[in-house]
PDB file of N, CA and C in Angstrom:
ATOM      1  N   UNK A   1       0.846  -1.181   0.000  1.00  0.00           N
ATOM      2  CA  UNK A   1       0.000   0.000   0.000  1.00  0.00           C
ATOM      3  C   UNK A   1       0.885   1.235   0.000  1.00  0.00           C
ATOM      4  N   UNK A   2       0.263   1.892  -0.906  1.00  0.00           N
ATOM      5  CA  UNK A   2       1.481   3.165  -0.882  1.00  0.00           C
ATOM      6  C   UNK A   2       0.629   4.525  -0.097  1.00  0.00           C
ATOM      7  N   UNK A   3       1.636   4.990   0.808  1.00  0.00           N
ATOM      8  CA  UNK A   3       1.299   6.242   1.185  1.00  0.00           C
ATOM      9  C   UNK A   3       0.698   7.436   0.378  1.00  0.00           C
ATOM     10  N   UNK A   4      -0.305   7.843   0.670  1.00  0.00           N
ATOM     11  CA  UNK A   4      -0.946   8.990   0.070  1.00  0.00           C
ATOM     12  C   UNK A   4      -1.249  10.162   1.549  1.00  0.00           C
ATOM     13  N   UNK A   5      -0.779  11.750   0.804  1.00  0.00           N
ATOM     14  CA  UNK A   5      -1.203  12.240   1.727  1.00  0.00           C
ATOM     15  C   UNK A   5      -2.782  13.196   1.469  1.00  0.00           C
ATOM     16  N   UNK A   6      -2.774  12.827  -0.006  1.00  0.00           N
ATOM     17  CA  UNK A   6      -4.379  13.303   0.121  1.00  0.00           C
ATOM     18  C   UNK A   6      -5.415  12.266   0.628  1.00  0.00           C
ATOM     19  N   UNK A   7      -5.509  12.108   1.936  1.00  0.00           N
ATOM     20  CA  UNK A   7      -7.220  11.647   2.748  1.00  0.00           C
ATOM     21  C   UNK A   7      -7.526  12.277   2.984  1.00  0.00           C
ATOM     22  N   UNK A   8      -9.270  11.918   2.727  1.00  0.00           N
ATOM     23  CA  UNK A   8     -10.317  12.510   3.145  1.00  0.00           C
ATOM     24  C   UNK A   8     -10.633  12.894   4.315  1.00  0.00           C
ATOM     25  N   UNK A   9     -10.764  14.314   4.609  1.00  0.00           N
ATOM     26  CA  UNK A   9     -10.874  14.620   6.297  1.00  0.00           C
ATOM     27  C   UNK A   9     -12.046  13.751   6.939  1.00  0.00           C
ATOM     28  N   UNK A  10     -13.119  12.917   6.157  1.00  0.00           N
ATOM     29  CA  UNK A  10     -14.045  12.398   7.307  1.00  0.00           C
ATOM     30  C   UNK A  10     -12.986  10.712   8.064  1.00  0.00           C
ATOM     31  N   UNK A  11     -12.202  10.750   6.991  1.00  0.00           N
ATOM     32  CA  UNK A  11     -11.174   9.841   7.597  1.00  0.00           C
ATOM     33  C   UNK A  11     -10.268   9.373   8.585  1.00  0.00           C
ATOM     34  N   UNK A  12     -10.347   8.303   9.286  1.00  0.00           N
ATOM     35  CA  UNK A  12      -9.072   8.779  10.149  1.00  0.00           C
ATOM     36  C   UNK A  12      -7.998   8.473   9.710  1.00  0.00           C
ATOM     37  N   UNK A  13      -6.925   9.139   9.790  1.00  0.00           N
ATOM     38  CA  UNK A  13      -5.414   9.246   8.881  1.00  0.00           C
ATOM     39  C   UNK A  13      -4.764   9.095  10.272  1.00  0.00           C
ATOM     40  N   UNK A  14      -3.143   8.219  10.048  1.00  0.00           N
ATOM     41  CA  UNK A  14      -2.033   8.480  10.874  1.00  0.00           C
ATOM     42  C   UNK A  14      -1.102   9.314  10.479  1.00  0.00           C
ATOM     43  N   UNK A  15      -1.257  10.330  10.927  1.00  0.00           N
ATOM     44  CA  UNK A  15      -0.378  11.504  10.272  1.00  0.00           C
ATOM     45  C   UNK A  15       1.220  11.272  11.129  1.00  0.00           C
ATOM     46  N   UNK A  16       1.762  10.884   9.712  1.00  0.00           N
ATOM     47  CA  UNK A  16       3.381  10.818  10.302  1.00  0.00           C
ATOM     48  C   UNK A  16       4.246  12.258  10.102  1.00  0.00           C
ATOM     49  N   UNK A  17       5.694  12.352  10.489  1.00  0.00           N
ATOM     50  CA  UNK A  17       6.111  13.291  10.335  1.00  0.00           C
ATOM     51  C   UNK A  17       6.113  13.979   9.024  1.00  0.00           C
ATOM     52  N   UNK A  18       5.884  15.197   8.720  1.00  0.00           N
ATOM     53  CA  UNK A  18       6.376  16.019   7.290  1.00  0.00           C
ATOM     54  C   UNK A  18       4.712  15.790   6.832  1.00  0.00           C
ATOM     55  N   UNK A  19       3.815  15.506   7.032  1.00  0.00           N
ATOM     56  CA  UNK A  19       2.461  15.107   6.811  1.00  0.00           C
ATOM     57  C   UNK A  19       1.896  16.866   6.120  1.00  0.00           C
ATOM     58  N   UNK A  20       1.510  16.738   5.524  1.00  0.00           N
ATOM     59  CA  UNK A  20       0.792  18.696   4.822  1.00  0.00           C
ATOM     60  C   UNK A  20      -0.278  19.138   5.836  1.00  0.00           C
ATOM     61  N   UNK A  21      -1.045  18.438   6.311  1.00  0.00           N
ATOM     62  CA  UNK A  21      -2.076  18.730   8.053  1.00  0.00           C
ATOM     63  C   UNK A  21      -1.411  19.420   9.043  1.00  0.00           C
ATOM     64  N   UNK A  22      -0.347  18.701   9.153  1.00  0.00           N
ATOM     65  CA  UNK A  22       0.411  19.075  10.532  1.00  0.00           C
ATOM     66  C   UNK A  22       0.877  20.502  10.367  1.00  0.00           C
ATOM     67  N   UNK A  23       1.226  21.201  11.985  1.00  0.00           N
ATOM     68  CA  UNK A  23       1.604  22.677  11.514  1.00  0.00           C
ATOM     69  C   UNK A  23       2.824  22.316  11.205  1.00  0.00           C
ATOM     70  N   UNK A  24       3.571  23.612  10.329  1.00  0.00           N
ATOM     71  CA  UNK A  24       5.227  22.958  10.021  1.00  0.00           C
ATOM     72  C   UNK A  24       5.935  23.689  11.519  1.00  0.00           C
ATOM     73  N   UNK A  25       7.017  22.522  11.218  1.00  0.00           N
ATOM     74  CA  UNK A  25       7.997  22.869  12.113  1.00  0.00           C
ATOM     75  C   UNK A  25       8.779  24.232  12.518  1.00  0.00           C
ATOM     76  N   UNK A  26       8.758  24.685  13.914  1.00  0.00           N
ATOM     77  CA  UNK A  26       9.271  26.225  13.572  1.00  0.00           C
ATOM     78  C   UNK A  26      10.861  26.214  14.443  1.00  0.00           C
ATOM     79  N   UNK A  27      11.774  27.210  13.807  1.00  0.00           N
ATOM     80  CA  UNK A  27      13.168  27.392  14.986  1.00  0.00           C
ATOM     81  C   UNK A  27      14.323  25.762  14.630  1.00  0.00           C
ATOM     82  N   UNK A  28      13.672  25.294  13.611  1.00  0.00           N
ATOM     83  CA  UNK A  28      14.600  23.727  13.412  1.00  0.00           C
ATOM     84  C   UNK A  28      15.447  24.459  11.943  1.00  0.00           C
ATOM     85  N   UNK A  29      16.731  24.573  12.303  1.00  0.00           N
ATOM     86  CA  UNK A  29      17.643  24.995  10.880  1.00  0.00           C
ATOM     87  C   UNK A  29      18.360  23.872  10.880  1.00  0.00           C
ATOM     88  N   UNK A  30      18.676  22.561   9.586  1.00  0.00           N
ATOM     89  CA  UNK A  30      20.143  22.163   9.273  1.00  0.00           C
ATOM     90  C   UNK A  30      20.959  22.466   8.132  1.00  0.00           C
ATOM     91  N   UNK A  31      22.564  22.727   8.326  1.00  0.00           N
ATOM     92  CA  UNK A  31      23.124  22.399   6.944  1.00  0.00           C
ATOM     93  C   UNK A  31      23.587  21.395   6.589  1.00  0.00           C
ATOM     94  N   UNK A  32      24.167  21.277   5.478  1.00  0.00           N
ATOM     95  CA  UNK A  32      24.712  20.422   4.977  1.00  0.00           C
ATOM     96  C   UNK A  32      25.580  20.666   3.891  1.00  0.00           C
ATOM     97  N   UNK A  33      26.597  19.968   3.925  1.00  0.00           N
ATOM     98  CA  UNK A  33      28.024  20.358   3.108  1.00  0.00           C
ATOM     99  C   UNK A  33      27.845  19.048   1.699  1.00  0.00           C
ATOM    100  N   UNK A  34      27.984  19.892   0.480  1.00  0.00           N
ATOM    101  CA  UNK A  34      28.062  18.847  -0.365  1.00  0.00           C
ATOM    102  C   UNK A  34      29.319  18.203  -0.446  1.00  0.00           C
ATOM    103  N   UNK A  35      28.631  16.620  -0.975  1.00  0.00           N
ATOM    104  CA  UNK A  35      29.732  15.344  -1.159  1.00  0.00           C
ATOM    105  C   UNK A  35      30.854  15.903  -1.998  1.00  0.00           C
ATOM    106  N   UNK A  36      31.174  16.740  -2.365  1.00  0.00           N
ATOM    107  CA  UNK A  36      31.888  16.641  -3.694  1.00  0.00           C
ATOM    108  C   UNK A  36      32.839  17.791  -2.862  1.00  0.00           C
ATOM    109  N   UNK A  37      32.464  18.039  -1.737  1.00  0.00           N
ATOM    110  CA  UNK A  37      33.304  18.942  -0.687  1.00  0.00           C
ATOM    111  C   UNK A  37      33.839  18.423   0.141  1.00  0.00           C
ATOM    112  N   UNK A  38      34.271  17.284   0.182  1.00  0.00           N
ATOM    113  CA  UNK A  38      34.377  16.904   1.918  1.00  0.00           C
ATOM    114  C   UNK A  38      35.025  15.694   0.914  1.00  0.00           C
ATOM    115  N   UNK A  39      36.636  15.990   1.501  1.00  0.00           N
ATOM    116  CA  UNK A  39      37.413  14.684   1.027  1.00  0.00           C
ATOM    117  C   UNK A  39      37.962  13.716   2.532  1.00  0.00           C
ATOM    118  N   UNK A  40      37.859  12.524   2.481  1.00  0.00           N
ATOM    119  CA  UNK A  40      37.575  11.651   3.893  1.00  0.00           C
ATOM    120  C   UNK A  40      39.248  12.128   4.241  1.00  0.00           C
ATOM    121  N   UNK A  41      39.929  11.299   3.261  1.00  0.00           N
ATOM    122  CA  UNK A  41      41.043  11.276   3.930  1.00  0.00           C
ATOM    123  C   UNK A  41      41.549  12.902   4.649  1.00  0.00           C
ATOM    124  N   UNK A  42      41.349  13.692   3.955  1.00  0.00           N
ATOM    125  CA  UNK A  42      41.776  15.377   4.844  1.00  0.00           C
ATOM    126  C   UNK A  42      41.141  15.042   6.065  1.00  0.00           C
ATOM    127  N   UNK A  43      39.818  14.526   6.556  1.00  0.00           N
ATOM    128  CA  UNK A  43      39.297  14.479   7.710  1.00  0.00           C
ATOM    129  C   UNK A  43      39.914  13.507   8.242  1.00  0.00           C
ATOM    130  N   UNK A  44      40.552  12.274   7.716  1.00  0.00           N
ATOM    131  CA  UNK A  44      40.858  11.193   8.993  1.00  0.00           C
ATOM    132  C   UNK A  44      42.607  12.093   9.117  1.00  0.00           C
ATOM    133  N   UNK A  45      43.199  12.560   8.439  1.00  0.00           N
ATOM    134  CA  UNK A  45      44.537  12.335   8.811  1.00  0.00           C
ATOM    135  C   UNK A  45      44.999  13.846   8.517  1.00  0.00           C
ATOM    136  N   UNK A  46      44.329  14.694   8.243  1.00  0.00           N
ATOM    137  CA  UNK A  46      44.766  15.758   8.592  1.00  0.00           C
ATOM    138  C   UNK A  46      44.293  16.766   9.997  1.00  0.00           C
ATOM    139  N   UNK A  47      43.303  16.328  11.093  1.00  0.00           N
ATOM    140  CA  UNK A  47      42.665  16.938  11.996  1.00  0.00           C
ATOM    141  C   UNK A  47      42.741  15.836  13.108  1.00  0.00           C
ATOM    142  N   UNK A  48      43.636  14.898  12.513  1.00  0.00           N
ATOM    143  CA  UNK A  48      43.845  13.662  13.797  1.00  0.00           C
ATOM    144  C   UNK A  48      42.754  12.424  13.960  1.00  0.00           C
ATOM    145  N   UNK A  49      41.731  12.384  13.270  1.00  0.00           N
ATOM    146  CA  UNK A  49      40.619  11.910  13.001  1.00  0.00           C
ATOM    147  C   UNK A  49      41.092  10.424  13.343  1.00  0.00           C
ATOM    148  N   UNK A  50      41.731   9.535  13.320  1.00  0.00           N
ATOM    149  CA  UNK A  50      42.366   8.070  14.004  1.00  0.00           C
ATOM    150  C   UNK A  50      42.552   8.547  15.737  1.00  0.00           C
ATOM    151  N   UNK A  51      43.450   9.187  15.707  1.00  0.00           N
ATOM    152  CA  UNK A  51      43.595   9.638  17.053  1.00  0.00           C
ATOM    153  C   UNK A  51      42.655   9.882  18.044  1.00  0.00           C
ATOM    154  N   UNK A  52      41.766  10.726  17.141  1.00  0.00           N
ATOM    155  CA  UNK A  52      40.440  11.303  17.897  1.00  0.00           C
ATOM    156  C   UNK A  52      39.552  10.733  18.217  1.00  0.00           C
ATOM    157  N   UNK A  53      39.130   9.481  17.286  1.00  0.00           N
ATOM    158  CA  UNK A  53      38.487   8.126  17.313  1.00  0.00           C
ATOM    159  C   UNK A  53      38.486   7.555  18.212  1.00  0.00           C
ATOM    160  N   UNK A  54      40.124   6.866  18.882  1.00  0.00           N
ATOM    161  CA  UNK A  54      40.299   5.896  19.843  1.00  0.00           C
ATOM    162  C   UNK A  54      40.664   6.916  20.758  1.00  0.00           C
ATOM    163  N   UNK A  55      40.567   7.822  21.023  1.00  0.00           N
ATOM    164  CA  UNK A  55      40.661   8.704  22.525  1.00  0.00           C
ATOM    165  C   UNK A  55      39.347   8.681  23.109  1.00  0.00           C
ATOM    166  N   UNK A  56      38.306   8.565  22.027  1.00  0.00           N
ATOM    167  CA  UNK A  56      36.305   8.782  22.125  1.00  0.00           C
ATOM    168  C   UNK A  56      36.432   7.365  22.830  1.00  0.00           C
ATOM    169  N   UNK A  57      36.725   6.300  21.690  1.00  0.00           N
ATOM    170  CA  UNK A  57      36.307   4.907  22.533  1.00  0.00           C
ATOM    171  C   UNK A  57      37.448   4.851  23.577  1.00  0.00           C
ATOM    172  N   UNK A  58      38.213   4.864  23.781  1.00  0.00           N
ATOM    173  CA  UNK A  58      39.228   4.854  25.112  1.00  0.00           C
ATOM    174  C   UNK A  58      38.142   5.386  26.497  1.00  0.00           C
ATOM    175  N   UNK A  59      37.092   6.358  25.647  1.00  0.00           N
ATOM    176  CA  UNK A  59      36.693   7.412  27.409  1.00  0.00           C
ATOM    177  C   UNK A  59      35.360   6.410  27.285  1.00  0.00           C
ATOM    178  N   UNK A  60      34.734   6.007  26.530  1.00  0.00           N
ATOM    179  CA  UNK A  60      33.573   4.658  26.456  1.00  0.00           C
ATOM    180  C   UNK A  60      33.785   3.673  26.529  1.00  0.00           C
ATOM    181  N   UNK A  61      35.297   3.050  26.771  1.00  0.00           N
ATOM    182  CA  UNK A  61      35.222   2.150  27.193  1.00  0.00           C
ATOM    183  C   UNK A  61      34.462   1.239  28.530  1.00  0.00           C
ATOM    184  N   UNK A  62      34.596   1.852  29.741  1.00  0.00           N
ATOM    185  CA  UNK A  62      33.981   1.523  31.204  1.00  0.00           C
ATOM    186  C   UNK A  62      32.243   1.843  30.917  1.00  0.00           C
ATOM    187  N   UNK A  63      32.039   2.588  30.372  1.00  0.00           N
ATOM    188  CA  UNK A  63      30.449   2.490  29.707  1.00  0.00           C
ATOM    189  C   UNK A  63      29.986   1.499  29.219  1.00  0.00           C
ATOM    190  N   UNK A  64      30.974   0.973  27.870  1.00  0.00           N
ATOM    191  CA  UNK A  64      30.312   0.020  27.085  1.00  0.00           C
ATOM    192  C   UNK A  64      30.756  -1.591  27.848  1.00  0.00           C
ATOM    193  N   UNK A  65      31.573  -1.657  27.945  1.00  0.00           N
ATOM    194  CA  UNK A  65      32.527  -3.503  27.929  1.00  0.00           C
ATOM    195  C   UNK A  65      31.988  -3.870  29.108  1.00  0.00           C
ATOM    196  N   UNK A  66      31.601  -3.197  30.274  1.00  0.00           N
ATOM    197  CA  UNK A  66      31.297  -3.872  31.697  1.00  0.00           C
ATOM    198  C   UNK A  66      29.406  -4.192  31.345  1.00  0.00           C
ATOM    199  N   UNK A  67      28.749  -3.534  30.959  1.00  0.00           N
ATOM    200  CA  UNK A  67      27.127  -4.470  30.661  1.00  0.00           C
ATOM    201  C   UNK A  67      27.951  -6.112  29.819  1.00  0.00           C
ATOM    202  N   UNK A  68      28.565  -5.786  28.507  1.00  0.00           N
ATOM    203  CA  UNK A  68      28.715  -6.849  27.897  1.00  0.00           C
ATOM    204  C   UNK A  68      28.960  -8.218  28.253  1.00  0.00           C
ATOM    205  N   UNK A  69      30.219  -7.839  29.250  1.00  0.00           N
ATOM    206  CA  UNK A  69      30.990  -8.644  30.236  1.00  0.00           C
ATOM    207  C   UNK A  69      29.660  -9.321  31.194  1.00  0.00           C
ATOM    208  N   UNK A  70      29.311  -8.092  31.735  1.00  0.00           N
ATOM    209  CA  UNK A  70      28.122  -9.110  32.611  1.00  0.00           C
ATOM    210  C   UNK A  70      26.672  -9.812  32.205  1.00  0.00           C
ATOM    211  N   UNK A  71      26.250  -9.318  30.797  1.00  0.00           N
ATOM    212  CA  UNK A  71      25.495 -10.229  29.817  1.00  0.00           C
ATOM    213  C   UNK A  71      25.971 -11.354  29.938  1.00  0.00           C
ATOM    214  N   UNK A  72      27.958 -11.697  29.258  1.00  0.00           N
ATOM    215  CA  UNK A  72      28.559 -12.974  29.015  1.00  0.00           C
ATOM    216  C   UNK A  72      28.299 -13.556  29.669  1.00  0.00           C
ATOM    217  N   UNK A  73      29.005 -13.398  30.815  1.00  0.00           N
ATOM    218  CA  UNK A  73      28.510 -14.387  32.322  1.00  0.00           C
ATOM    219  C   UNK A  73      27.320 -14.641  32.457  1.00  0.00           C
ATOM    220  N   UNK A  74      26.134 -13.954  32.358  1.00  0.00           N
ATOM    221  CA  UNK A  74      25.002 -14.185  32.816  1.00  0.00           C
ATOM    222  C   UNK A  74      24.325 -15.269  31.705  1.00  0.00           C
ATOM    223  N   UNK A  75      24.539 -14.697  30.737  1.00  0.00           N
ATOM    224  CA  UNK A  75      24.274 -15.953  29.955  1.00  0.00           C
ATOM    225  C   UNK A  75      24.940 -17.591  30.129  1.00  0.00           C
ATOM    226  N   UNK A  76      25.976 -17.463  29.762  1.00  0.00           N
ATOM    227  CA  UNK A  76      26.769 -18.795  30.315  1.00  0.00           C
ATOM    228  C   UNK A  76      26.792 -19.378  31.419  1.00  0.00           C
ATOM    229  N   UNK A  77      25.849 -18.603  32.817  1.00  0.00           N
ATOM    230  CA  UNK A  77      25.490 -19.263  33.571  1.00  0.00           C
ATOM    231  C   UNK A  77      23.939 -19.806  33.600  1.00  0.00           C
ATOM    232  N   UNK A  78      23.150 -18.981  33.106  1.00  0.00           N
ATOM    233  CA  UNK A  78      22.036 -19.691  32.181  1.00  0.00           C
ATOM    234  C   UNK A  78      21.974 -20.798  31.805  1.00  0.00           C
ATOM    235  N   UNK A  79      22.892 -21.188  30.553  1.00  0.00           N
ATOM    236  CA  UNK A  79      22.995 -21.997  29.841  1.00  0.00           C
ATOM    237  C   UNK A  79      23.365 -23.124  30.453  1.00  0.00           C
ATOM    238  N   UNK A  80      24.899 -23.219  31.433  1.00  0.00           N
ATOM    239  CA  UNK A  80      25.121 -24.200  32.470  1.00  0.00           C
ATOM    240  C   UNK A  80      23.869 -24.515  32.951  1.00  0.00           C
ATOM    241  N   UNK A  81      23.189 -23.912  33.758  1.00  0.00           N
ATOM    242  CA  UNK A  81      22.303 -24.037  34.246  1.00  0.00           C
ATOM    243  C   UNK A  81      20.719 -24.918  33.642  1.00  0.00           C
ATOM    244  N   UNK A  82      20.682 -24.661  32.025  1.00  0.00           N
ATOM    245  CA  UNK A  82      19.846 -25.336  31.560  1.00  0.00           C
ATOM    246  C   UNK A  82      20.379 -26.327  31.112  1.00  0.00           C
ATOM    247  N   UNK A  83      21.584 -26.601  31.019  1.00  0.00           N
ATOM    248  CA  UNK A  83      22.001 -27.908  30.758  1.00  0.00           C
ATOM    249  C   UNK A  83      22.032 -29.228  31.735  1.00  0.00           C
ATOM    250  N   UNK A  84      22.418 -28.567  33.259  1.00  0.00           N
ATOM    251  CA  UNK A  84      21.693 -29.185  34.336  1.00  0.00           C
ATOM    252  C   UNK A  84      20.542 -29.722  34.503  1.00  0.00           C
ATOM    253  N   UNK A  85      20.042 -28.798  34.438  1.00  0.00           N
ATOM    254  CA  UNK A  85      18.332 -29.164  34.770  1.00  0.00           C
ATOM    255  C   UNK A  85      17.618 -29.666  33.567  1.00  0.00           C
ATOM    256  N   UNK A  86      18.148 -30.028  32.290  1.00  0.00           N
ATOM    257  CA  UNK A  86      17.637 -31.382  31.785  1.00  0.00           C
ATOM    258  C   UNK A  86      18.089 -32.077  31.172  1.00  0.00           C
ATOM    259  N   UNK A  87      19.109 -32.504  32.658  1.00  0.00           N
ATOM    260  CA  UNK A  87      20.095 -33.468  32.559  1.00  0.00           C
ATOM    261  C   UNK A  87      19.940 -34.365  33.493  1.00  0.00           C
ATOM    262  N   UNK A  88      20.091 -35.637  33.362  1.00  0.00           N
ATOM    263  CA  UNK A  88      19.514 -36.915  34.289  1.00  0.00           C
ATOM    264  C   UNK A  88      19.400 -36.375  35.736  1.00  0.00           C
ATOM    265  N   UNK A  89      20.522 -36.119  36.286  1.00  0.00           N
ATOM    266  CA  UNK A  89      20.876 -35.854  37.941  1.00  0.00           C
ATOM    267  C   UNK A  89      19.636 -34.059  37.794  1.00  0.00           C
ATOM    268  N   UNK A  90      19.702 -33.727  37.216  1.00  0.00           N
ATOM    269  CA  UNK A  90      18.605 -32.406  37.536  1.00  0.00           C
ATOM    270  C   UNK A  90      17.466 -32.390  37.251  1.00  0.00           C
ATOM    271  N   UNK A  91      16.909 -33.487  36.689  1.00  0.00           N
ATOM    272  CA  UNK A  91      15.966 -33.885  36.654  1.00  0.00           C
ATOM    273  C   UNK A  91      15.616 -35.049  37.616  1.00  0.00           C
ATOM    274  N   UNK A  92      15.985 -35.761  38.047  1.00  0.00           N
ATOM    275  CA  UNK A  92      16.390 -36.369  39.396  1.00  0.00           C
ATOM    276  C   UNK A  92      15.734 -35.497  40.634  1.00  0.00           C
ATOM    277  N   UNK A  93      16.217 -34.252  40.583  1.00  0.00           N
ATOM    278  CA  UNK A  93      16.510 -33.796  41.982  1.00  0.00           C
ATOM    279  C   UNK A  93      15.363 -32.551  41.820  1.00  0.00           C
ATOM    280  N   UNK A  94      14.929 -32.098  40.910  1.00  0.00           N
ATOM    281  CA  UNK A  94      13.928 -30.920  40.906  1.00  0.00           C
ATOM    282  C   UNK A  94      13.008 -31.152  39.388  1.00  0.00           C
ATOM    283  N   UNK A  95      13.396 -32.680  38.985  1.00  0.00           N
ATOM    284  CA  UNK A  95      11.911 -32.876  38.249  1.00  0.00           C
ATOM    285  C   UNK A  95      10.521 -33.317  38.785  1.00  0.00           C
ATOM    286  N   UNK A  96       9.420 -33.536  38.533  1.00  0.00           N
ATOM    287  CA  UNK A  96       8.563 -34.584  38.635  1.00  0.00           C
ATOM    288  C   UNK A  96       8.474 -35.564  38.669  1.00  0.00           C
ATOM    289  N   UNK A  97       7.888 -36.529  39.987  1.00  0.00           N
ATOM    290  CA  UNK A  97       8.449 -37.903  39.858  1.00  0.00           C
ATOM    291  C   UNK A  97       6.893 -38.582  38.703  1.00  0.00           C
ATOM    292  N   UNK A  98       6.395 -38.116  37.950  1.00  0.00           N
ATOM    293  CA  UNK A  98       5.750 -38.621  37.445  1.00  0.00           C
ATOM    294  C   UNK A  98       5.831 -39.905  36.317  1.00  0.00           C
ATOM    295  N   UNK A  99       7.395 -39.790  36.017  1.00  0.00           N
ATOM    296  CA  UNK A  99       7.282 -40.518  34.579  1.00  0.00           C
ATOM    297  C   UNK A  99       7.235 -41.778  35.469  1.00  0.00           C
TER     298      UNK A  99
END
């Protein structure tokens, strides 16, 4: 189904952003530099752009790696854990004696 923004006002419409209903946006300015301006390499290696990179993740490091780290573990003790419990002896000891 393709988007149309002419509906009928007795309609109900989900008006998404940029919609012609909505009031426009006021006080929002961006620019933008054309492609044909902006050569990468001047940015990685003439303004330090490698350097500047791993100094950013160097200061995110203790942010990012310690959740990960404790996901790992938490998972892998999970998993131990479900491998136990339906495994003869854990099923033994906290299954149902029904069978």
């Amino acid at each position: 189904m393709e988007y149309n923004q002419n509906v009928p006002k007795e309609k109900f419409a989900v008006w998404s952003w940029g919609h012609k209903r909505l009031p426009a946006q006021k006080g929002v300015v961006s620019y933008q530099i054309a492609p044909n301006r902006v050569s990468q390499e001047t940015i990685l290696y003439n303004k330090g752009g490698v350097f500047n990179m791993i100094r950013r993740s160097r200061n995110q490091f203790l942010y990012v790696v310690p959740p990960f780290v404790a996901a790992y573990f938490l998972m892998s003790w999970a998993e131990e854990r479900n491998h136990y419990l339906n495994s003869k002896e854990g099923r033994a000891l906290f299954g149902d004696d029904a069978e």
